[in-house]
Structures are given as structure tokens and as C-alpha cells.
Protein backbone atom coordinates (compact mmCIF):
# COMPACT_ATOMS: atom_id res chain seq x y z
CA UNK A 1 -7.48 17.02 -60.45
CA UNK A 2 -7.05 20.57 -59.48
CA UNK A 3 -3.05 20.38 -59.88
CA UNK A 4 -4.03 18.84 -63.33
CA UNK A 5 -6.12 21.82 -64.37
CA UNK A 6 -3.47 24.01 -63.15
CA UNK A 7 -0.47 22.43 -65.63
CA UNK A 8 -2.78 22.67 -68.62
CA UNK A 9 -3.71 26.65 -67.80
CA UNK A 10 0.43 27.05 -67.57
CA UNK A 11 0.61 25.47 -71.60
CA UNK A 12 -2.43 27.34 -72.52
CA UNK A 13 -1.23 30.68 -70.62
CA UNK A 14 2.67 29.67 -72.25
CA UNK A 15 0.97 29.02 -75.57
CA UNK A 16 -0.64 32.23 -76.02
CA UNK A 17 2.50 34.16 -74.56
CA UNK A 18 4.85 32.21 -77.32
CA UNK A 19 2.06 33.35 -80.28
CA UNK A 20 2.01 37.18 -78.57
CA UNK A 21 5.83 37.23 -78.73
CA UNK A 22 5.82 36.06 -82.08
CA UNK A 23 3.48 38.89 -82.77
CA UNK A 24 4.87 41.40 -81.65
CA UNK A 25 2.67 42.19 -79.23
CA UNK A 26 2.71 44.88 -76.62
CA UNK A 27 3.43 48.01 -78.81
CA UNK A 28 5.22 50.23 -76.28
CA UNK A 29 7.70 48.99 -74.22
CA UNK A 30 6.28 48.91 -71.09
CA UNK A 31 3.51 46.46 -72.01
CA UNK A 32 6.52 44.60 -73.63
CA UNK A 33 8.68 44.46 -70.96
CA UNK A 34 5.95 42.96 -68.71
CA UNK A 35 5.08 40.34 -71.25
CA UNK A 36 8.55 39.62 -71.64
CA UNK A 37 9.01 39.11 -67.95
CA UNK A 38 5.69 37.08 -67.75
CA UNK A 39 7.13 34.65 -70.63
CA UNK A 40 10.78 34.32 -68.76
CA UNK A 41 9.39 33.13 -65.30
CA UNK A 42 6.50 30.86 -67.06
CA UNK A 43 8.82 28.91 -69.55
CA UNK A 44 10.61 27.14 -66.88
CA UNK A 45 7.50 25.85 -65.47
CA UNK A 46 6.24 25.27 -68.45
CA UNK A 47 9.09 23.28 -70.00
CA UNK A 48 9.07 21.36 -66.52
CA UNK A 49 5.48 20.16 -66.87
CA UNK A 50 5.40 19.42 -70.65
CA UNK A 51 8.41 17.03 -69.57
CA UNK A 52 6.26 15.19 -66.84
CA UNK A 53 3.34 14.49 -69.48
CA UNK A 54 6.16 12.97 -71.67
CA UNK A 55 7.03 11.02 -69.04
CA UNK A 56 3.78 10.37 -67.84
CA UNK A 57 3.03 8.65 -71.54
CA UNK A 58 6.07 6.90 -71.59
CA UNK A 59 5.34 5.05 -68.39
CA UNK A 60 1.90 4.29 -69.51
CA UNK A 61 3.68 2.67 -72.84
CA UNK A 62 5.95 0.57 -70.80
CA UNK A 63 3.45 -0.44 -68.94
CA UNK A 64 1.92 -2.07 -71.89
CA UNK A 65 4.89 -3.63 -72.92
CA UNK A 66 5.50 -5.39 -69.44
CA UNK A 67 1.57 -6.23 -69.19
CA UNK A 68 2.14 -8.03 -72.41
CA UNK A 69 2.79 -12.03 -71.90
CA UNK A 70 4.05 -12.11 -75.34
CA UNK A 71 6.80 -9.59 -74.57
CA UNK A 72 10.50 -11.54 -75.01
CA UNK A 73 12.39 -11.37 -71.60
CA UNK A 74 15.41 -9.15 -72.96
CA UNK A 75 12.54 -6.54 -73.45
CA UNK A 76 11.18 -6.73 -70.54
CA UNK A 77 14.39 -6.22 -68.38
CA UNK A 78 14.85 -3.41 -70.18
CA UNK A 79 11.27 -2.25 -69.98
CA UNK A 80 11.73 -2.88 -65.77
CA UNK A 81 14.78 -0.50 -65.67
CA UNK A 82 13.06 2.15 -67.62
CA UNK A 83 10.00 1.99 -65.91
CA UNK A 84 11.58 2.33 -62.50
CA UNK A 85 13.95 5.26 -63.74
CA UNK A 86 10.31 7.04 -65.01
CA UNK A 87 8.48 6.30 -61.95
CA UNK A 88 11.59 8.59 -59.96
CA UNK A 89 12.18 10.70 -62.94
CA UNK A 90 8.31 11.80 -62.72
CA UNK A 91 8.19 12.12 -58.72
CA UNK A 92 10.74 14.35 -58.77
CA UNK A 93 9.29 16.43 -61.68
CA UNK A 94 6.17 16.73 -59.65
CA UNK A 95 7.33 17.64 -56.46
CA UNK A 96 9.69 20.47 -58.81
CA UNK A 97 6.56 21.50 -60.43
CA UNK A 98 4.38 21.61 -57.50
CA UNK A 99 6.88 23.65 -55.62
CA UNK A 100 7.18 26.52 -58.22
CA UNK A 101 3.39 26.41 -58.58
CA UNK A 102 2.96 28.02 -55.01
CA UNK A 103 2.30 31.11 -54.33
CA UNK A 104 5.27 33.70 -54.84
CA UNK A 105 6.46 36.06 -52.26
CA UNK A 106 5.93 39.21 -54.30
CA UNK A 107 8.80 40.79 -52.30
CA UNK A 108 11.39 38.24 -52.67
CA UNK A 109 12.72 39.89 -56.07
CA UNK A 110 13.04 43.41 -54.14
CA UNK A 111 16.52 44.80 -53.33
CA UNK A 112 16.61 44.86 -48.97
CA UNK A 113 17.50 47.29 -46.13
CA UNK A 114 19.88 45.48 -43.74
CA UNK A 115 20.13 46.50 -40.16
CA UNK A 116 22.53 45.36 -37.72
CA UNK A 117 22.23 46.41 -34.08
CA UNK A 118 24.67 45.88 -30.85
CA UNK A 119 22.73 43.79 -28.48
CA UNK A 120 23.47 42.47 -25.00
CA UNK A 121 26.74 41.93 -24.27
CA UNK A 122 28.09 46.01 -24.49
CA UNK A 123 31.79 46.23 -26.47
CA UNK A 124 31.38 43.14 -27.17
CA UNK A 125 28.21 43.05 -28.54
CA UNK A 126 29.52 46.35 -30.84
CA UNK A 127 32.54 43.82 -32.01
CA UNK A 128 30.56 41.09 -32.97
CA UNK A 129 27.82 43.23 -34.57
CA UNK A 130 30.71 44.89 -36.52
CA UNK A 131 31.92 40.92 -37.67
CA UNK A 132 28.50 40.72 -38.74
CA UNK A 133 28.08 43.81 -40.92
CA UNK A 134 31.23 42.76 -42.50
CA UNK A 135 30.28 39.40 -43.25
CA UNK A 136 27.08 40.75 -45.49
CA UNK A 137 29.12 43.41 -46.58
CA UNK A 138 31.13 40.72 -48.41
CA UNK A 139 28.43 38.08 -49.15
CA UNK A 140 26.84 40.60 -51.45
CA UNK A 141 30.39 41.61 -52.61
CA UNK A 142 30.40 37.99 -53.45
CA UNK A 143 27.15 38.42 -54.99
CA UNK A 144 27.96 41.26 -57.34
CA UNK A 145 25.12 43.28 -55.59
CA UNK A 146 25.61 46.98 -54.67
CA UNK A 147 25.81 48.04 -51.46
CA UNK A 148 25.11 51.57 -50.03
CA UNK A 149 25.45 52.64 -46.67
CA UNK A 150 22.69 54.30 -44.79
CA UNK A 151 24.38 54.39 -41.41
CA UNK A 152 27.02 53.14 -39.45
CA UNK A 153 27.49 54.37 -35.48
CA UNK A 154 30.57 53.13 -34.67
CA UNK A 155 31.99 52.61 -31.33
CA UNK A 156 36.03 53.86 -30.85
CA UNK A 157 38.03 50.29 -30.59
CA UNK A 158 35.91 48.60 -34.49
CA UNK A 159 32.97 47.72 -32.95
CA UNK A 160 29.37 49.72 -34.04
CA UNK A 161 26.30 49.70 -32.04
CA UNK A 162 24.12 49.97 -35.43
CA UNK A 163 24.95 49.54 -39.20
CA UNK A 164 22.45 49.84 -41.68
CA UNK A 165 22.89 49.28 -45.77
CA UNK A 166 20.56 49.54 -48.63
CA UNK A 167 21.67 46.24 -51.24
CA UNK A 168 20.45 45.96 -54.54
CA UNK A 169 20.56 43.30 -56.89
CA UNK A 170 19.32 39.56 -58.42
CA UNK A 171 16.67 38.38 -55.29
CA UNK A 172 18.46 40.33 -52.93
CA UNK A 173 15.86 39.56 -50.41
CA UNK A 174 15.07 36.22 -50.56
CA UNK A 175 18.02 35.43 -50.15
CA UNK A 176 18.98 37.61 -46.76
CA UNK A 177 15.38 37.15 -45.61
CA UNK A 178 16.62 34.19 -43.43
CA UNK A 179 18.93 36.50 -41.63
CA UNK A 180 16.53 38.56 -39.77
CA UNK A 181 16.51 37.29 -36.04
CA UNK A 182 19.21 37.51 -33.10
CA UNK A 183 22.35 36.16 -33.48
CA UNK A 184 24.63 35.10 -30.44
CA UNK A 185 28.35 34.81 -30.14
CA UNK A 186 30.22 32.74 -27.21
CA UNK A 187 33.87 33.68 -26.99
CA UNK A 188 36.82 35.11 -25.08
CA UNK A 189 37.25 38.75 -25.53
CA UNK A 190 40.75 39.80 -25.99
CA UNK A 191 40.10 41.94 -22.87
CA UNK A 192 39.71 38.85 -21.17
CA UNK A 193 42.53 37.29 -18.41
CA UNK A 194 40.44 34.60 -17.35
CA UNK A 195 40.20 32.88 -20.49
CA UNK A 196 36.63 32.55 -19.95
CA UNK A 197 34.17 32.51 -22.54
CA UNK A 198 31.13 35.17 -22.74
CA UNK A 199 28.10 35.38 -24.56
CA UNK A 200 26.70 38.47 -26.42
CA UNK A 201 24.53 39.56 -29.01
CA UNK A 202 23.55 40.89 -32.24
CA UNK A 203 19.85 41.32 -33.90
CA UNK A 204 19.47 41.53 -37.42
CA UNK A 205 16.48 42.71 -39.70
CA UNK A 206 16.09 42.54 -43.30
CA UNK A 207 13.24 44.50 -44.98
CA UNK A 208 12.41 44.04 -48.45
CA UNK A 209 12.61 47.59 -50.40
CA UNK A 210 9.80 49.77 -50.75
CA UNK A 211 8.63 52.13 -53.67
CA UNK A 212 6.93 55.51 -53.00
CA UNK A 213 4.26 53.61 -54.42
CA UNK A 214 3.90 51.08 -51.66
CA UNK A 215 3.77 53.46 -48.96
CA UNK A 216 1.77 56.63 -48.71
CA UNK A 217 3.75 58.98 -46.31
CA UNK A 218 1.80 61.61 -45.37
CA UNK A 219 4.38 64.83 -44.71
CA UNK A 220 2.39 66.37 -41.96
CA UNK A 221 3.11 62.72 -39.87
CA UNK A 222 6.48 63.54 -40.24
CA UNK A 223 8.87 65.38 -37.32
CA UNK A 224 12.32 66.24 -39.31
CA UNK A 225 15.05 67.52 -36.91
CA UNK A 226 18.74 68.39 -38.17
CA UNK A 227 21.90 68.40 -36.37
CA UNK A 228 25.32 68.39 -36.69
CA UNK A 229 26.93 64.29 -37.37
CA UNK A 230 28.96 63.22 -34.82
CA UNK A 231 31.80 60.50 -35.21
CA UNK A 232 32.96 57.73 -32.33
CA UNK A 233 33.06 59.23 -29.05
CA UNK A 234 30.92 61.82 -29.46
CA UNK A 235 33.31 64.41 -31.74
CA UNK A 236 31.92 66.19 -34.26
CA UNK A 237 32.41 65.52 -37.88
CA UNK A 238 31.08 68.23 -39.63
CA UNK A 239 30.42 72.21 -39.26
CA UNK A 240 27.33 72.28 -40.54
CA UNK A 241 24.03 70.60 -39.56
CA UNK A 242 23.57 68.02 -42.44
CA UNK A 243 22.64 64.92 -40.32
CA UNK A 244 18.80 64.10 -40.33
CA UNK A 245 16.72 62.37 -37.71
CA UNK A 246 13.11 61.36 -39.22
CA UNK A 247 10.33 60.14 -36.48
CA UNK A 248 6.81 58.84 -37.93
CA UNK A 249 4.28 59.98 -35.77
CA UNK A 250 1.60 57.58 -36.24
CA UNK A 251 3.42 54.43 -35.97
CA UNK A 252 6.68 55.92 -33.61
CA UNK A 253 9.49 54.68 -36.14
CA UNK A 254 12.23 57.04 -35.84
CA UNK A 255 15.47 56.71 -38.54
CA UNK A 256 18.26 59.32 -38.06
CA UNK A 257 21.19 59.46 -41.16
CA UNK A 258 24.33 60.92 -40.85
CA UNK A 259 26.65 59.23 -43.48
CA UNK A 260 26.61 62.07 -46.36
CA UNK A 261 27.82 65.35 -46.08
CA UNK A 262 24.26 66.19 -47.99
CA UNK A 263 21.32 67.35 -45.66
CA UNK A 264 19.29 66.37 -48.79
CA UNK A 265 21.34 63.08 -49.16
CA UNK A 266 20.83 62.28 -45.67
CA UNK A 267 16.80 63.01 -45.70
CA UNK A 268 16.69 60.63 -48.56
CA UNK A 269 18.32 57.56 -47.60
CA UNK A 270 16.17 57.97 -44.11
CA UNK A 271 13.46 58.05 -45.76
CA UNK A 272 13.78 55.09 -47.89
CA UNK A 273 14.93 53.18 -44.40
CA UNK A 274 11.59 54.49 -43.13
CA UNK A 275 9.38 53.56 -46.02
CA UNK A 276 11.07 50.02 -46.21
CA UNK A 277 10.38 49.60 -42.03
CA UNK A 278 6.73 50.54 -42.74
CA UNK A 279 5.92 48.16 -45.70
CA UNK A 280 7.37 45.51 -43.56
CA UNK A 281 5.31 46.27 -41.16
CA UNK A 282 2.19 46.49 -43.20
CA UNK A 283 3.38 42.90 -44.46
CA UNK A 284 4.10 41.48 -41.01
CA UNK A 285 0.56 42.23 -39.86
CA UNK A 286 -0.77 41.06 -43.22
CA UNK A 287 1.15 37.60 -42.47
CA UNK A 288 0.04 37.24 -38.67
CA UNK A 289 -3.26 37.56 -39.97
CA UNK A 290 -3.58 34.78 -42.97
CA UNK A 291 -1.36 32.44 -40.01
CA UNK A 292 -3.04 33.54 -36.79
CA UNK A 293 -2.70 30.06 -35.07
CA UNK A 294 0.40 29.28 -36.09
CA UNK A 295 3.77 31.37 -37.31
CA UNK A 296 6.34 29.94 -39.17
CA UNK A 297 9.95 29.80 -37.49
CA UNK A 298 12.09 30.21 -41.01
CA UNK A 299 11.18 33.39 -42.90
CA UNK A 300 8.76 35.04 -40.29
CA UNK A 301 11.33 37.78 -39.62
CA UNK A 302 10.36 37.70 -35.78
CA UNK A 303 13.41 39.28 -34.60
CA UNK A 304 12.90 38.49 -30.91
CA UNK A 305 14.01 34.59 -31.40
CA UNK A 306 17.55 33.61 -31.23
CA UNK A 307 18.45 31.93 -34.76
CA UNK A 308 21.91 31.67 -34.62
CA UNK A 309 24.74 31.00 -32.12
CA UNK A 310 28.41 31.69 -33.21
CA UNK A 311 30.77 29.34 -30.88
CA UNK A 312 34.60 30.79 -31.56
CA UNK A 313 36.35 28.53 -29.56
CA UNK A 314 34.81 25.51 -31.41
CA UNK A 315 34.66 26.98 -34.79
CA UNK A 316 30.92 25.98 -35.11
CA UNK A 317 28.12 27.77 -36.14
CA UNK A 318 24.43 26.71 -35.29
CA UNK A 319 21.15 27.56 -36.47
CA UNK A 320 18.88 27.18 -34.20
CA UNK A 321 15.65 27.00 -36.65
CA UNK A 322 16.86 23.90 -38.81
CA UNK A 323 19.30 22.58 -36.63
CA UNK A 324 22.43 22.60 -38.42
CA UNK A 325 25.49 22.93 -37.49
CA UNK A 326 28.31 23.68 -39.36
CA UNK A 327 32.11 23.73 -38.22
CA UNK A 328 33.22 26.45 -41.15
CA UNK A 329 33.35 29.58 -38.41
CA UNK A 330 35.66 31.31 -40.40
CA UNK A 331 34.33 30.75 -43.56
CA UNK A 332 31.09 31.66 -42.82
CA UNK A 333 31.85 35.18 -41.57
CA UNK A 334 34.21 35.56 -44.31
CA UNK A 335 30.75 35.77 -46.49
CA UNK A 336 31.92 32.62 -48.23
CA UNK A 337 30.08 29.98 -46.47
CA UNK A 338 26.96 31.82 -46.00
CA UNK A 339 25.63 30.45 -48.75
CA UNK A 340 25.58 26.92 -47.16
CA UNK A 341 23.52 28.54 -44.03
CA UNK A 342 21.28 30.15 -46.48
CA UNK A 343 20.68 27.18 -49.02
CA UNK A 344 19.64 24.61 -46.27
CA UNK A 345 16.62 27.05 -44.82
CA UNK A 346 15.56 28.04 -48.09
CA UNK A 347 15.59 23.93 -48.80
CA UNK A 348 13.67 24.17 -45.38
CA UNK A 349 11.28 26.71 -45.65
CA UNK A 350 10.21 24.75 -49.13
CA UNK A 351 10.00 21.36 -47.83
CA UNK A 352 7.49 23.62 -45.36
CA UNK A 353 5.78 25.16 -47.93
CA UNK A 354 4.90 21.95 -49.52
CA UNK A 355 3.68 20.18 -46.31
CA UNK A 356 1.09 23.52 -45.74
CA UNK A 357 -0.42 23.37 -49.59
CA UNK A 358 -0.83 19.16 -49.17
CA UNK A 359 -5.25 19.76 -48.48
């Protein structure tokens, strides 16, 4: 009876929230805004389970009808097709309801830091860490979300050994959350005679957005160092010394920007890099500790575990957490099909999340 307890605190809690909006309450607009965002993610939920105790008294009426001898047989056929169209109708409520009754992942709504880095594999690691920079460059073109680049060290033939971009936008992060792991390619380089296929590789980490005031940086744990950016190859790129290389001292993070011709441009977008890397870590150790005997494969942003394979010459594309494989190459690192990868682990990670909350 729990769950039951829990659906009539969402009608009291959407009750009260329908008679403060009608109010007027929350006099400055903070306070307003907040109840305002309170009554837009409960109303769903709360239209959802209002709908199941409909149902829920419907069924019981139907079953009085077909418990009744004296019911007339046209009646009861159709009381037999309504009942079983109910008894689906209200599974699939609950399971709905259930679902967006778990706990939220507070950072899920938060814009992300993206981070792309050459793995093994040298060029041709750089190449296909390039493809996939691209390929979330245009997802979240697809997306409507902004995209600003923090850094991008780029080798001399369109490959980059590390690309980093700050995205903002609608759930940003739960949607690229799934992307954080290592992704491998298999095919033939163009600098290949043999026509023989290697293997390389890319990681990828996505780190939901910080605030100042979810990290306390303390300025004296901070080395700065400034020198002049440098483009492929090792040429310089500007005359004066505006690129900025920030190392933590406490935890041994170090972020270096170069992208702006700003020193003060440069300091900022490291520093939001490094305040994003440490709330993610603060979060990472918060999650190993609430799952110590076990760690979930989709969402645990454990970058050391291959997720993804990339096959050219087959035009397939496998991950390796769900097992689904998909023969939409092209479209996928186009930005367009991504959505297909993305859909079926967050379908996954659900299903998951159900399983765990069943006592």
C-alpha cells in the first residue's frame, strides 16, 4: 500500500499547488517561478494517476456487470472486451506511473561538458575522435541546443587528439549521459595498401554542468600558468600569452584553454570545465557508495569500458551495454540516428530502474 499512499500525496500535493496558483501565491517571482515549475513536472503525474483510479473503478463496475447472472449476453460481450482493454489500459498506467515516481537524477536537467579524446590507435584514433566530435556537434544542432567550444587540439591532416564543448539546452544531459565510455572504430585507413582493417579508439565523457554553487574552489588550490596558444603542429597562433592551463592541486585535475583570443575568456571556460570534472567526481563517489556491490553498466559514466564499436566496412554500429546493433553507420554519425542509440538505453536503463525499486 505504500505506492497507494504515494498517488494520493501526488493529488493532495497537486491539489494544493492548483488552489496556490489560483491564489496567486508566491509574491515575488522567484518563489513563483519555483511553484510554477513544481506544478509543471507534478501535473503529468498527476493527470496519469487520477486516470488509473478511473480506470481502476471502471473495472470494478464491469466486474459487477459480468458477476451478474441476470446480465443479457450482448452485455456481457461487450462488458468482456472492455474489461480486458481496462485490465491492459491500467497495467500500463501503472508501470508509467511507477516509473516517473522514482527518484530523479537531479542533474539530468543540467546543460553538459562533452569531452572527446584520441585514444589508441594514433592518426587514426585523432580521425575517428574528430568523426565523433562532429557527430555531437550536429546531434545538438539537431537539437536546437547551443554549443560552445572549450577546446579543440587538432592534429594537421582533420583529426584532433581532444575536443571539448560546453552544450546547453532542454535535458542536455540526460540525454548525452549514455555517451560517456570508449568507443571503438574497425576500418581501413585511407593510408592503408593492404586493405586491411584496424581498430582504434576514442573515449568520451559527459559531465553534467556545475554552478559556482555546487563547487567550492578554493583559489589558493589553484596553479594558473599562461602561455602563448599554439595551432596544429606546434605553430603559434597568437603574440601574446592568452592561453590558460588550470591544475587543481588537491584532486590533480588539470584543464588548459586556448580557443579565445581572451586570457580572461580562456580562464573562464577552464574553469567551468574544471568545476563540471569536480562535481562529477563528487557525484561518482556519491554513486559508488549508495551501489557498492554492484555498478550499473548504462549511465555509470565508467569511462574505462568499451560501449560502442563502429564497424565501417559493415555499416553497423554496436552497443555493447544493450546489445543492439544497428546497420545505419552513416546515419548515426551524421547525428541523425543517434537518437535511436540513445532512446533504446534510456528504455534500458528504465526497465533497470524498475527491476531495482521492485522490494
Amino acid at each position: 500500500m505504500a505506492l497507494e499512499s504515494r498517488y494520493q500525496a501526488v493529488l493532495e500535493r497537486y491539489q494544493n499547488l492548483t488552489q496556490e496558483m489560483a491564489d496567486g501565491a508566491g509574491s515575488d517571482a522567484e518563489s513563483y517561478t519555483k511553484l510554477s515549475k513544481e506544478y509543471a513536472d507534478i501535473s503529468p503525474i498527476a493527470e496519469q494517476i487520477s486516470g488509473l483510479l478511473k480506470a481502476r473503478n471502471d473495472l470494478r463496475d464491469i466486474e459487477a456487470i459480468l458477476a451478474d447472472s441476470q446480465t443479457e449476453p450482448d452485455m456481457r460481450a461487450l462488458a468482456t472486451d472492455e474489461y480486458a482493454t481496462l485490465k491492459t489500459s491500467i497495467s500500463e498506467l501503472e508501470q508509467q506511473i511507477h516509473l516517473a515516481l522514482l527518484p530523479k537524477d537531479e542533474a539530468d536537467a543540467r546543460d553538459a561538458i562533452i569531452e572527446v579524446r584520441a585514444g589508441t590507435g594514433g592518426e587514426e584514433a585523432a580521425l575517428f575522435a574528430a568523426t565523433l566530435f562532429r557527430m555531437y556537434l550536429r546531434y545538438a544542432e539537431n537539437h536546437q541546443w547551443r554549443v560552445d567550444i572549450v577546446a579543440l587540439n587538432e592534429t594537421g591532416i582533420g583529426g584532433c587528439k581532444e575536443a571539448i564543448a560546453s552544450i546547453s539546452g532542454r535535458d542536455v544531459f540526460a540525454r548525452l549521459k549514455f555517451e560517456s565510455g570508449t568507443h571503438r572504430v574497425q576500418r581501413i585507413p585511407e593510408t592503408e595498401s593492404g586493405g586491411r582493417i584496424h581498430t582504434s579508439a576514442a573515449t568520451v565523457a559527459v559531465l553534467p554542468e556545475a554552478d559556482e554553487v555546487d563547487v567550492t574552489i578554493d583559489e589558493k588550490d589553484l596553479r594558473i600558468d599562461v602561455y602563448r596558444a599554439s595551432g596544429p603542429g606546434g605553430q603559434s597562433v597568437n603574440t601574446t600569452d592568452s592561453a590558460v592551463r588550470i591544475t587543481h592541486n588537491p584532486s590533480g585535475i588539470v584543464v588548459q584553454c586556448q580557443d579565445e583570443k581572451s586570457q580572461h575568456k580562456n580562464k573562464a571556460k577552464a574553469m567551468k570545465v574544471l568545476r563540471s570534472r569536480l562535481y562529477e567526481a563528487e557525484r561518482q563517489a556519491a554513486a559508488d557508495q549508495r551501489a557498492a556491490t554492484r555498478k550499473s553498466q548504462i549511465g555509470s559514466g565508467d569511462r574505462s569500458e568499451r560501449i560502442r564499436t563502429y564497424n565501417f566496412p559493415q555499416g553497423r554500429v554496436t552497443d555493447h551495454r544493450i546489445g543492439l546493433t544497428l546497420h545505419k553507420l552513416e546515419g548515426i554519425l551524421s547525428g541523425d540516428g543517434l537518437d535511436e542509440v540513445i532512446e533504446a538505453l534510456s528504455v534500458a536503463e528504465q526497465a533497470r530502474r524498475l527491476a531495482d525499486s521492485v522490494p
